[in-house]
Protein backbone atom coordinates (compact mmCIF):
# COMPACT_ATOMS: atom_id res chain seq x y z
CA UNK A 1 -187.74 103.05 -163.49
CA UNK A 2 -186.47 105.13 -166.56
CA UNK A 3 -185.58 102.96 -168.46
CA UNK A 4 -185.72 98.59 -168.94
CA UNK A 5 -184.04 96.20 -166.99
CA UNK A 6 -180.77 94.79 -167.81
CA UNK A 7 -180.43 90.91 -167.05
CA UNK A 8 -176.62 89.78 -166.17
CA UNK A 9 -177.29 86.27 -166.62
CA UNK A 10 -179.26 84.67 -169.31
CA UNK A 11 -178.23 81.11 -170.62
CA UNK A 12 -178.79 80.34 -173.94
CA UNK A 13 -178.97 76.42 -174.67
CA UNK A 14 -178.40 74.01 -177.75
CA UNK A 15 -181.55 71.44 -179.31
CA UNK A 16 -178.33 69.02 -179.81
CA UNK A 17 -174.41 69.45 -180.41
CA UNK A 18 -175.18 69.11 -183.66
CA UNK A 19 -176.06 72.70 -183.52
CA UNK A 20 -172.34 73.01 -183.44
CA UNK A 21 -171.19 71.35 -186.55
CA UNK A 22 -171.74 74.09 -188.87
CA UNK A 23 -168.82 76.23 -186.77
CA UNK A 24 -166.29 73.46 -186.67
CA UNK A 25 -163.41 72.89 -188.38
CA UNK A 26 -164.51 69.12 -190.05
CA UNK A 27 -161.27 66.98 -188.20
CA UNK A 28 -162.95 68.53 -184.54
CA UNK A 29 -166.86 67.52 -185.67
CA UNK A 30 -165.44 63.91 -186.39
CA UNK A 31 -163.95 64.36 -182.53
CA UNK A 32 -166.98 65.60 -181.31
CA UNK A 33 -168.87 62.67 -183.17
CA UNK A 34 -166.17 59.60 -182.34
CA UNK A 35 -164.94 60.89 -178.97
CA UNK A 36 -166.84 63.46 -177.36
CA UNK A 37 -165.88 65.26 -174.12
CA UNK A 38 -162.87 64.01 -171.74
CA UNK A 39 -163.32 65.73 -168.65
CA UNK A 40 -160.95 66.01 -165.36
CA UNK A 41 -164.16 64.59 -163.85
CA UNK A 42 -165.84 61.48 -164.12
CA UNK A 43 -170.04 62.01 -164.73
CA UNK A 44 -169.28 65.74 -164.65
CA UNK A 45 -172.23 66.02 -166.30
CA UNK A 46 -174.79 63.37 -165.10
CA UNK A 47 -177.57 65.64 -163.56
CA UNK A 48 -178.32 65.65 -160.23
CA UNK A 49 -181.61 65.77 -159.02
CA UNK A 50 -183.47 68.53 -157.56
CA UNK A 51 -181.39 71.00 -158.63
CA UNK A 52 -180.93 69.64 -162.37
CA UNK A 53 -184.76 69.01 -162.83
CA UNK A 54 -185.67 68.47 -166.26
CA UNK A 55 -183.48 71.16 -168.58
CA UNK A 56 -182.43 72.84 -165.20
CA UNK A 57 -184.90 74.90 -165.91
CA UNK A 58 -188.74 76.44 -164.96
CA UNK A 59 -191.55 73.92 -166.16
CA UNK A 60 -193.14 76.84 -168.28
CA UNK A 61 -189.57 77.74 -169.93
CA UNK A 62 -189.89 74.83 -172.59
CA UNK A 63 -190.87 76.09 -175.82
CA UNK A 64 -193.41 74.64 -177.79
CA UNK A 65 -191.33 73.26 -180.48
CA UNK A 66 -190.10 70.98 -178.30
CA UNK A 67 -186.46 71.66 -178.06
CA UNK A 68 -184.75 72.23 -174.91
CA UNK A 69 -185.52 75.04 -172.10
CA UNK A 70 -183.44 78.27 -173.71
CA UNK A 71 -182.78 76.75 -177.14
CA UNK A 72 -185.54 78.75 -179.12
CA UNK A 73 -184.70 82.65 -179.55
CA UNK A 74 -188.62 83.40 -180.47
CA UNK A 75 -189.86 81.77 -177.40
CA UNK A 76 -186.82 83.90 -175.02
CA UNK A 77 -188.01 87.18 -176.67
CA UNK A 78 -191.93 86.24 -175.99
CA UNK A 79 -191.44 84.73 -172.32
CA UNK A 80 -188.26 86.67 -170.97
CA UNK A 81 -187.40 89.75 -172.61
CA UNK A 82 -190.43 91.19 -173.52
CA UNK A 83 -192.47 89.74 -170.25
CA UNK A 84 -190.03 91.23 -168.15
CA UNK A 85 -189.06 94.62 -170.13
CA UNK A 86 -185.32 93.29 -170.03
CA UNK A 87 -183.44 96.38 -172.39
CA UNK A 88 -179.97 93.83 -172.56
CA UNK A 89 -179.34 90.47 -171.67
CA UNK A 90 -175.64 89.10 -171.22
CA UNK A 91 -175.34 85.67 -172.43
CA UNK A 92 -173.95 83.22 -169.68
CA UNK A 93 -173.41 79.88 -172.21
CA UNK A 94 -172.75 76.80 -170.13
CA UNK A 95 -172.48 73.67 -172.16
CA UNK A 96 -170.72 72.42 -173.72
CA UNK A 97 -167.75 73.62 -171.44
CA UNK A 98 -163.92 74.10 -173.76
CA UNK A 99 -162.95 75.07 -170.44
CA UNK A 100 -163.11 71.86 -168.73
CA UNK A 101 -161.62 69.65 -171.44
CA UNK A 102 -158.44 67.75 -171.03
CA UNK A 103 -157.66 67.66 -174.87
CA UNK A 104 -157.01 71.18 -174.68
CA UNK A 105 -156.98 71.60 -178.76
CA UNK A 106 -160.03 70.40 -178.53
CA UNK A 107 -161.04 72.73 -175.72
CA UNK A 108 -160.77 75.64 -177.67
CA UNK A 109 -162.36 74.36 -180.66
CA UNK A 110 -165.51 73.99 -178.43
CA UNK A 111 -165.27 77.08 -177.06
CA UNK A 112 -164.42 78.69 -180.70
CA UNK A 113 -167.62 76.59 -181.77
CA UNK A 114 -169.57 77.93 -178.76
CA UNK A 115 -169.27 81.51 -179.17
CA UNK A 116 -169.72 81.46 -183.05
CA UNK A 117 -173.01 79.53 -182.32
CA UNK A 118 -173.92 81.88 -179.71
CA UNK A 119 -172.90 84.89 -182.18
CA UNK A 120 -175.08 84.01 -185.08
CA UNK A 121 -178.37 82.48 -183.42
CA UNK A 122 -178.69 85.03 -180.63
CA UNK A 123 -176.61 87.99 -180.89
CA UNK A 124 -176.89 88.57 -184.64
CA UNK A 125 -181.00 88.19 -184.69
CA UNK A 126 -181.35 89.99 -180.89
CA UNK A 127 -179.97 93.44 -180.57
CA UNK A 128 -180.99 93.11 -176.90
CA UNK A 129 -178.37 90.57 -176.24
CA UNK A 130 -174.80 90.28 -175.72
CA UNK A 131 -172.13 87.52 -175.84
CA UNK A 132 -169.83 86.16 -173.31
CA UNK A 133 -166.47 84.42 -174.72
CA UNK A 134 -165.76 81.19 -173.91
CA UNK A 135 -162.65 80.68 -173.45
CA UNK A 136 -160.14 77.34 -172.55
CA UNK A 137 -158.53 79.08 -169.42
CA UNK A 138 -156.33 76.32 -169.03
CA UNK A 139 -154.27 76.79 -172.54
CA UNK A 140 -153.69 80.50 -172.15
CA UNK A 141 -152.48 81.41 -175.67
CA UNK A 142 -155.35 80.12 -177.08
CA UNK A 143 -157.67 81.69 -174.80
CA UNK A 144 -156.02 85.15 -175.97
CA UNK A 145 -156.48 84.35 -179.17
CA UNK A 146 -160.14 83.21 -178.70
CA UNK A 147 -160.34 86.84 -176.78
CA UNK A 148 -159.11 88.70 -180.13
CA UNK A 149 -160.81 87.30 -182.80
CA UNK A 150 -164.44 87.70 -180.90
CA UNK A 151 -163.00 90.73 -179.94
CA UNK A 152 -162.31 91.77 -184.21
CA UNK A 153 -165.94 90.09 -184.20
CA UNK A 154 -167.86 92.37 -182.34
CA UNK A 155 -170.79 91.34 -180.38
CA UNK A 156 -169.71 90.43 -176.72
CA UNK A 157 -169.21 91.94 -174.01
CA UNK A 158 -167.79 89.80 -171.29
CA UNK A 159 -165.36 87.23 -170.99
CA UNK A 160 -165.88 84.32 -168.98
CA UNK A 161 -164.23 82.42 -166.91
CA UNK A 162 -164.88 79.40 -164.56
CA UNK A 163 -163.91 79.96 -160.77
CA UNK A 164 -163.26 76.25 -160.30
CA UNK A 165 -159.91 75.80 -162.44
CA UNK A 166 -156.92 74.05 -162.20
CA UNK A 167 -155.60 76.91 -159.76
CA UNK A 168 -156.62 79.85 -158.10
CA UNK A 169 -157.30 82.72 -160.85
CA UNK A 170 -154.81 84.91 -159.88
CA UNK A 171 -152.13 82.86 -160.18
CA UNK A 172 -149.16 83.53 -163.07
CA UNK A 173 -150.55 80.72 -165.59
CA UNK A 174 -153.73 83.18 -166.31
CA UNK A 175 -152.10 86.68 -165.86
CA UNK A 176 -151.96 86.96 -169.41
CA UNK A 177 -155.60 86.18 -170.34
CA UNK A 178 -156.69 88.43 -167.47
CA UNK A 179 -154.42 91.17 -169.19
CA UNK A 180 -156.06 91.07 -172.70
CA UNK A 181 -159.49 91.32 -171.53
CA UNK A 182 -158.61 94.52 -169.43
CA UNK A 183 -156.74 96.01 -172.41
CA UNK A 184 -159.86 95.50 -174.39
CA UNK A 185 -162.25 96.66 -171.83
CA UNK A 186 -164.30 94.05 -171.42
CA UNK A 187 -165.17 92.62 -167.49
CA UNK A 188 -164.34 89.23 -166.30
CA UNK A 189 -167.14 87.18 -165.57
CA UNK A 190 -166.81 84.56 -163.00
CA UNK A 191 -169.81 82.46 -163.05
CA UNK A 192 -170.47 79.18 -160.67
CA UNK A 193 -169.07 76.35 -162.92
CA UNK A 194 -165.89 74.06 -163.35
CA UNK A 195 -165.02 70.55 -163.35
CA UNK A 196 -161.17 70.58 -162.68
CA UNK A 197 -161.21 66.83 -161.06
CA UNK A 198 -160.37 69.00 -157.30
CA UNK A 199 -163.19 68.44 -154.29
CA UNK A 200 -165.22 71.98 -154.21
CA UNK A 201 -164.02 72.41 -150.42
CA UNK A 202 -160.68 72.09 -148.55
CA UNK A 203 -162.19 69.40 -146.65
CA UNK A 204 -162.63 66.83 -149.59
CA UNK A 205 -165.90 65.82 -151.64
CA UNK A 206 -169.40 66.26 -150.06
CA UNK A 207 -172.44 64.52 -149.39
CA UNK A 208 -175.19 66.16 -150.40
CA UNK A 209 -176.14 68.67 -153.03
CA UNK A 210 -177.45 71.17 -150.31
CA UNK A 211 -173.72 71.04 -149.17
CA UNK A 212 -172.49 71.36 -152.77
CA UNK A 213 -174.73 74.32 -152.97
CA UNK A 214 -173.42 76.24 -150.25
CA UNK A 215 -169.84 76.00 -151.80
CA UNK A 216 -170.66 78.34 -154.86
CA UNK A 217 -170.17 81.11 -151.91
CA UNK A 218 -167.13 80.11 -150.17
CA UNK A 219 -166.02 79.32 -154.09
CA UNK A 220 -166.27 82.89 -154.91
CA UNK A 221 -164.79 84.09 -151.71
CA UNK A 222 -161.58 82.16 -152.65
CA UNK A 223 -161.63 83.39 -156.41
CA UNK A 224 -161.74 87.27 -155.00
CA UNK A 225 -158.67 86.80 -151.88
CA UNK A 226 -156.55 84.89 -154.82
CA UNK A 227 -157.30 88.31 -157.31
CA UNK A 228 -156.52 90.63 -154.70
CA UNK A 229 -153.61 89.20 -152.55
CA UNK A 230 -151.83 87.93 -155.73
CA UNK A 231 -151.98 91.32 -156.72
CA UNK A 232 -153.90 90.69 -159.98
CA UNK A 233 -155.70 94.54 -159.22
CA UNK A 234 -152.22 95.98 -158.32
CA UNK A 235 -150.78 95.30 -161.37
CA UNK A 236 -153.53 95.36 -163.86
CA UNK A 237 -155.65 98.62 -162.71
CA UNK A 238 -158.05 98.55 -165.47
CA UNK A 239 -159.49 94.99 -164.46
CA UNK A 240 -163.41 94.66 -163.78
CA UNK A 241 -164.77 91.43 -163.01
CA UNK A 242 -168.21 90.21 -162.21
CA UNK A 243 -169.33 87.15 -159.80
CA UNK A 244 -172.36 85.89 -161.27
CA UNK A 245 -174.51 83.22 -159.19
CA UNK A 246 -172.33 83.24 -156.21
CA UNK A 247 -174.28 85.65 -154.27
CA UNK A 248 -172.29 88.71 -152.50
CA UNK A 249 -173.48 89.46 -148.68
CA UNK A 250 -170.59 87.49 -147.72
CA UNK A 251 -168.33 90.21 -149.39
CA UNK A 252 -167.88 92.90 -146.22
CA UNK A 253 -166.61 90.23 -143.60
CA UNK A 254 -164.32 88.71 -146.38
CA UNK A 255 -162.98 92.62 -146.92
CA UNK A 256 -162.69 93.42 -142.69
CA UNK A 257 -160.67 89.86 -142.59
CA UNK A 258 -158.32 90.53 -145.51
CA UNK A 259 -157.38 93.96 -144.02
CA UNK A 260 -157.05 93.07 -140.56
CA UNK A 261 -154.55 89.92 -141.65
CA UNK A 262 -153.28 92.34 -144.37
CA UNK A 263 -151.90 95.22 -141.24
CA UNK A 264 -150.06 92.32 -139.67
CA UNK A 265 -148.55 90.40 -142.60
CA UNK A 266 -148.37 92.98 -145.17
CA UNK A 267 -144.77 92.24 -145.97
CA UNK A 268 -145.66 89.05 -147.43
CA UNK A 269 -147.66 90.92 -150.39
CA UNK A 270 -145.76 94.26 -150.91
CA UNK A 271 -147.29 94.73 -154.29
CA UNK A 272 -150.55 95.57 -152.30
CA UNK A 273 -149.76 99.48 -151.56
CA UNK A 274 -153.64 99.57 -149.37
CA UNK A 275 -155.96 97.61 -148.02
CA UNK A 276 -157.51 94.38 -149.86
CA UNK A 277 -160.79 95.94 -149.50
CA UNK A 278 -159.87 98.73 -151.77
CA UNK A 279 -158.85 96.23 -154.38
CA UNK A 280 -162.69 94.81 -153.91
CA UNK A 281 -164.19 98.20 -153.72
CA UNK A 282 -162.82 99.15 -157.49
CA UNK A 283 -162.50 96.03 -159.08
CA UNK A 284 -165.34 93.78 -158.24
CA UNK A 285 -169.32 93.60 -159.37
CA UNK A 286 -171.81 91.58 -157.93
CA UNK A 287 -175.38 89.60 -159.77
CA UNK A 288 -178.09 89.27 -157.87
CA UNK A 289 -179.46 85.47 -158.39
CA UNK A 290 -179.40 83.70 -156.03
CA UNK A 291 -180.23 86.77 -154.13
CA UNK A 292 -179.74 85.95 -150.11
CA UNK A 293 -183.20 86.79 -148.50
CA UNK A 294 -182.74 87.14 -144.56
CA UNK A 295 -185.72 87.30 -142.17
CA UNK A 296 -185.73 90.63 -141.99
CA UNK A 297 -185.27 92.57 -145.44
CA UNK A 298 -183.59 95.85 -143.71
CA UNK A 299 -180.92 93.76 -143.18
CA UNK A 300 -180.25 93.00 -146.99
CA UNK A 301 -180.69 96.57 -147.74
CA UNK A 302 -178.25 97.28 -144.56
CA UNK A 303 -175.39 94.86 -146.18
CA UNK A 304 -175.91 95.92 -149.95
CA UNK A 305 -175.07 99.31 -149.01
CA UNK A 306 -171.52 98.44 -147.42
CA UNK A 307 -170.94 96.41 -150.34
CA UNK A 308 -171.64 99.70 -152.39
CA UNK A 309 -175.02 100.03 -154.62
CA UNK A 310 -173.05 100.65 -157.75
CA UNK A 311 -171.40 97.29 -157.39
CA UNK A 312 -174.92 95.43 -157.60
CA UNK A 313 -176.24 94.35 -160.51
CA UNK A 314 -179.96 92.07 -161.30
CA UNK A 315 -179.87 88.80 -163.16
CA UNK A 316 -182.49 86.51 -163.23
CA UNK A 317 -180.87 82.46 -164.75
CA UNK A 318 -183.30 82.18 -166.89
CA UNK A 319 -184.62 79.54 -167.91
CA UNK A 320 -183.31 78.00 -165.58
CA UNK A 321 -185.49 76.78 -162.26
CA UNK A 322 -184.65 79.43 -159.68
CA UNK A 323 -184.78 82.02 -161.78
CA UNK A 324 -185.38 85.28 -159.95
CA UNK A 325 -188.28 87.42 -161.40
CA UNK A 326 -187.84 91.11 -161.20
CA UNK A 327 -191.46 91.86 -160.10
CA UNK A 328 -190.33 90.23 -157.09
CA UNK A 329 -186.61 90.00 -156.70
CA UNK A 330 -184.72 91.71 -154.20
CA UNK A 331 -187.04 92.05 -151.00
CA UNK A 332 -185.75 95.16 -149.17
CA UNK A 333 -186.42 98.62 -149.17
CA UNK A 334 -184.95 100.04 -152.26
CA UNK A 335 -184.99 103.92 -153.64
CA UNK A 336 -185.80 104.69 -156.45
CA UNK A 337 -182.20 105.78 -156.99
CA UNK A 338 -181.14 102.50 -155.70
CA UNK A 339 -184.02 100.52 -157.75
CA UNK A 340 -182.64 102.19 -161.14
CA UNK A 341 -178.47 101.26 -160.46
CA UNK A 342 -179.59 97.58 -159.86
CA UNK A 343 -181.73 97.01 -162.22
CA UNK A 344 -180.13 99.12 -165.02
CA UNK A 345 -177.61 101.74 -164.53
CA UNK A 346 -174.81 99.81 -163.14
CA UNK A 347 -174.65 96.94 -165.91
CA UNK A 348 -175.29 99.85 -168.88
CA UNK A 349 -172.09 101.49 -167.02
CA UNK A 350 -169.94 98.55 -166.97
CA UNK A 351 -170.94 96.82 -169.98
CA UNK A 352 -170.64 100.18 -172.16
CA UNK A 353 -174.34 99.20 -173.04
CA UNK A 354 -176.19 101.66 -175.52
């Protein structure tokens, strides 16, 4: 390659929320201290086991001044970045989660608290990495106004936004957040999280984690149909957005079963003027991790090319446990044109990356 990898999905991590004091206003530290979180979803965040192993995260990732998996910049640049010749990392923070909060003042004081922590011990110190507002999707005006003042702050480059909320994203109640990040040029990033208090299929609650798993795809699936026939892309042109950790070979049959229901019921959507899949085609990006790996790899390579090679772009989780390393990542017969867009071109594109 030309140049260094760029890594979609890196997720920086707190020793304690007390790292969050310091950016919060001193009536929400006393909430954080008395209260805590109130989410739609009871043990929302008791970890499960394998999946949430200790930290979530790969047994070497722990630094060695004992904080938590992600928590110590010094040890990221020494084990990830410079290991791995990453140019740009986006930051992909995770907990603790404004988004899912029922107190929704107190939602976006988290996520106000999030991103200023984020801001001044990664982005500030790291010119190799990149924010990703937080935002409390479920009180729109003050996830606007979380979008403009890290917006006046400079510094990110995404905004994020949980697939599992309280509706569908492209229903009315978050038109206007969706809006503001496209007039400000900055992609939507959907990444696998959400506690809204709804089961993660239509079928109800599930059994195992394996099954819980599996959802993150059919999750994403549902996030792009709801942007394209609610005609969030019709009316809002300039809209990127980016499914992180939901994988994407499931993308093509999702596009030929939207157009073929799209030819005979068309009249229910007239603010779609073509075919859903066009909608996809423009709009949407893809991350790599968790990468499907069929038996045979010409298959992958077969599939990524009808999603579009420009639409693909490498992340790796780290720290967490199934982090994808990009020595090894992506097991199909690549060019060297193809190679370079995955790995670099098409996130330095989209993210307006120097």
């Amino acid at each position: 390659m030309t140049r260094g990898i760029v890594d979609c999905d890196i997720h920086p991590n707190m020793a304690s929320d007390a790292e969050l004091l310091p950016f919060m206003p001193r009536r929400w530290a006393d909430h954080l201290r008395d209260y805590g979180p109130l989410n739609h979803q009871g043990l929302a965040f008791a970890l499960q086991h394998p999946r949430f192993n200790p930290g979530v995260a790969r047994a070497d990732s722990w630094p060695p001044n004992g904080g938590p998996p992600g928590s110590d910049l010094d040890f990221m640049r020494a084990h990830h970045l410079d290991a791995h010749n990453i140019d740009h990392g986006i930051l992909m923070s995770l907990r603790p989660a404004g988004c899912d909060e029922r107190n929704l003042d107190y939602g976006a004081a988290i996520c106000a608290a999030a991103n200023d922590w984020q801001h001044a011990r990664f982005v500030q110190p790291e010119p190799r990495l990149h924010g990703g507002i937080m935002i409390p999707q479920e009180d729109p005006d003050a996830a606007v106004a979380e979008i403009e003042r890290c917006v006046a702050k400079g510094g990110f480059v995404q905004v994020n936004f949980t697939p599992r909320a309280s509706e569908p994203p492209g229903r009315r109640r978050y038109r206007r957040i969706l809006e503001c990040a496209a007039h400000h040029g900055l992609p939507v990033g959907f990444h696998v999280s959400g506690v809204p208090g709804h089961p993660s299929t239509g079928a109800g609650h599930l059994t195992y984690y394996l099954q819980e798993h599996h959802s993150n795809m059919p999750g994403m699936q549902a996030v792009v149909a709801s942007l394209v026939l609610d005609g969030v892309f019709a009316a809002l042109p300039a809209l990127k957005v980016v499914l992180i950790e939901g994988g994407f070979t499931w993308a093509p049959a999702l596009c030929w079963r939207m157009d073929q229901a799209w030819r005979r019921m068309r009249g229910e959507v007239p603010a779609l003027t073509r075919p859903p899949s066009d909608y996809v085609r423009e709009h949407i990006w893809y991350t790599t991790q968790p990468i499907e790996e069929p038996d045979r790899a010409e298959d992958l390579a077969e599939i990524s090319g009808w999603v579009g090679w420009d639409r693909i772009m490498f992340s790796t989780d780290y720290p967490h446990w199934d982090f994808d390393d990009p020595r090894y990542a992506f097991r199909c017969p690549l060019t060297a044109a193809q190679r370079e867009l995955v790995f670099s071109a098409n996130a330095r594109a989209l993210y307006r990356l120097p």
